[in-house]
Protein backbone atom coordinates (compact mmCIF):
# COMPACT_ATOMS: atom_id res chain seq x y z
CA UNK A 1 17.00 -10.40 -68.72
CA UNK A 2 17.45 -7.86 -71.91
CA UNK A 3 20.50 -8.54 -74.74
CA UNK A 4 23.32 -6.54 -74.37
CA UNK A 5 27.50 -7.07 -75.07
CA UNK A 6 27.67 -9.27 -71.48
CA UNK A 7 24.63 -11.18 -71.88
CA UNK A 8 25.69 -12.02 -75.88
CA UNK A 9 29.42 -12.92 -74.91
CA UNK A 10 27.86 -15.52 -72.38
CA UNK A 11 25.99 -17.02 -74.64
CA UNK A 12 28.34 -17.32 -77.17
CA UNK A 13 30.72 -18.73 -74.99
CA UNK A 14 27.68 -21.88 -74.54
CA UNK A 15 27.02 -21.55 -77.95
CA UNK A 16 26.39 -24.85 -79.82
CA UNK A 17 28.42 -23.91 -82.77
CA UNK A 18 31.09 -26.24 -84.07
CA UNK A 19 34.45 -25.13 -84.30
CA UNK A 20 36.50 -25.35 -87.30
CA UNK A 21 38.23 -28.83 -88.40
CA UNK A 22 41.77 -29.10 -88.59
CA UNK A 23 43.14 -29.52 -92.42
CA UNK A 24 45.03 -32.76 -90.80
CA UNK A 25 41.60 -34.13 -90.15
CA UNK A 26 39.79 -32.91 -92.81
CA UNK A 27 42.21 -34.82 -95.45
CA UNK A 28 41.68 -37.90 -92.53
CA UNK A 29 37.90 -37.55 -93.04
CA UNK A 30 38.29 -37.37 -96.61
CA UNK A 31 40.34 -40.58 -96.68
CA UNK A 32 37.74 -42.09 -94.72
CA UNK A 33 35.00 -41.36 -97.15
CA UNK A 34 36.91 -42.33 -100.00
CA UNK A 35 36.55 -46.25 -98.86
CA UNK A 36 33.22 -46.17 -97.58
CA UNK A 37 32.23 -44.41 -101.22
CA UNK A 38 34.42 -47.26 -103.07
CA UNK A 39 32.97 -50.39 -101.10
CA UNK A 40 29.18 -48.60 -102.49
CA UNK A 41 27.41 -50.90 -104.99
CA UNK A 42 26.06 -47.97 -107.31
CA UNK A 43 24.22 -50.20 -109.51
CA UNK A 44 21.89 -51.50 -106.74
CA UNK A 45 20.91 -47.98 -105.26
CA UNK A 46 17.47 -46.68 -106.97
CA UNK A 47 18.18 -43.32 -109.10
CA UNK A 48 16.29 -41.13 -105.54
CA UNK A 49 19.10 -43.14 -103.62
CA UNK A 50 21.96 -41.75 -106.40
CA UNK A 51 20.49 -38.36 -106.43
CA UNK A 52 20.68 -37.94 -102.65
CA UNK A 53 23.80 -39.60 -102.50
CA UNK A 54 25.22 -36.81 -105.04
CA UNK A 55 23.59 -33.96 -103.14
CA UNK A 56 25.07 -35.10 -99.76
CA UNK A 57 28.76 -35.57 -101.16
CA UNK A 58 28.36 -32.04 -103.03
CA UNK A 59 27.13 -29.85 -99.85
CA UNK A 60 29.88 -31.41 -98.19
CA UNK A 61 32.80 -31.57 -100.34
CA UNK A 62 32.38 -28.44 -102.49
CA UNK A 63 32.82 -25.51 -99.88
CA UNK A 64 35.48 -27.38 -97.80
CA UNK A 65 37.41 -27.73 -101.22
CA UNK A 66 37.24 -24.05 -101.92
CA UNK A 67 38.48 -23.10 -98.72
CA UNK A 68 41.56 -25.75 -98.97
CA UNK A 69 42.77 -24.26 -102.14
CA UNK A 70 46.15 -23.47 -102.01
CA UNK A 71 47.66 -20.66 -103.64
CA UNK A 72 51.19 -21.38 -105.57
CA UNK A 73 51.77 -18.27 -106.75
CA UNK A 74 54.94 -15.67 -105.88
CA UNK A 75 54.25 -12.82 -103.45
CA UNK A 76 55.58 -9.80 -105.47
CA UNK A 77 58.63 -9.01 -104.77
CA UNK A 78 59.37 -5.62 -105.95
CA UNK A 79 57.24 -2.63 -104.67
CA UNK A 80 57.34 1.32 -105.24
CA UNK A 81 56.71 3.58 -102.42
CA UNK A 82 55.56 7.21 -103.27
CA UNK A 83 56.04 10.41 -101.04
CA UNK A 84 53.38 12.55 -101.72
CA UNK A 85 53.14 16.33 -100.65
CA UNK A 86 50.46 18.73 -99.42
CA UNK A 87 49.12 19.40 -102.76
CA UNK A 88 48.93 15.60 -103.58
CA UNK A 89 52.01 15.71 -106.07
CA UNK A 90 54.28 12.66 -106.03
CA UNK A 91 57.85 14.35 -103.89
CA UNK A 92 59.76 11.68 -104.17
CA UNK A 93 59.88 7.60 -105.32
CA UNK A 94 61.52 4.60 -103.82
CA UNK A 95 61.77 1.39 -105.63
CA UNK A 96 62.53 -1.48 -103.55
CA UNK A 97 63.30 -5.23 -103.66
CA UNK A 98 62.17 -7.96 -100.87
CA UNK A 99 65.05 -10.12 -100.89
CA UNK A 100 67.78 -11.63 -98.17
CA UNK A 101 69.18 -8.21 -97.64
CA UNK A 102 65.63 -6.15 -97.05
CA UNK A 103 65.34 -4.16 -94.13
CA UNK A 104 62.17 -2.36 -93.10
CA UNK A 105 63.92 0.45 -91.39
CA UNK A 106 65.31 1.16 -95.09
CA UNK A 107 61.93 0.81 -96.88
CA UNK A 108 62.11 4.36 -98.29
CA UNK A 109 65.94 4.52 -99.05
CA UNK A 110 66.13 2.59 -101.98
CA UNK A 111 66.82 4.15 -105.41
CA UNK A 112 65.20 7.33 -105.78
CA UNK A 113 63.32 9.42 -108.37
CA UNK A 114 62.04 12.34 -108.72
């Protein structure tokens, strides 16, 4: 039986891979960690023990952090839309404002310049 697009969507659909982790459980799992990591008696563990211990926590914590960053900062609210001609000269400009009274059928009928 050769590889092609029906025998690869099969087998992706029995595919071993995991599926993603909620954030909900994530931040559970992380909890969950957090004791077992506290009730650890560092100062028994053999430096080979620490090390290991430090590259486990850092393949797992690391990535999972970076994608759980959240972003806090303000979507722009003000754009400029250009109408541009044949030649590639600017026609006509349209500054606009998102705000409670934005509509998208009026995108290009805000205050013009030429």
């Amino acid at each position: 039986m050769g590889f092609n697009s029906t025998t690869a969507s099969e087998a992706g659909k029995i595919s071993k891979r995991g599926k993603l982790l909620s954030i909900d459980l994530r931040s559970d799992l992380k909890t969950l960690i957090t004791h077992i990591l506290k009730d650890i008696d560092y100062n028994t563990l053999s430096n080979t023990q620490k090390l290991k211990l430090l590259d486990i926590a850092l393949k797992h914590t690391l990535p999972k952090l970076s994608i759980e960053k959240h972003i806090n900062e303000e979507p722009p609210r003000e754009f400029q839309i250009n109408i541009i001609g044949d030649n590639g000269e600017v026609l006509e400009t349209h500054n606009n404002v998102l705000d409670e009274n934005f509509n998208f059928s009026n995108m290009a009928g805000g205050n013009s310049s030429k």
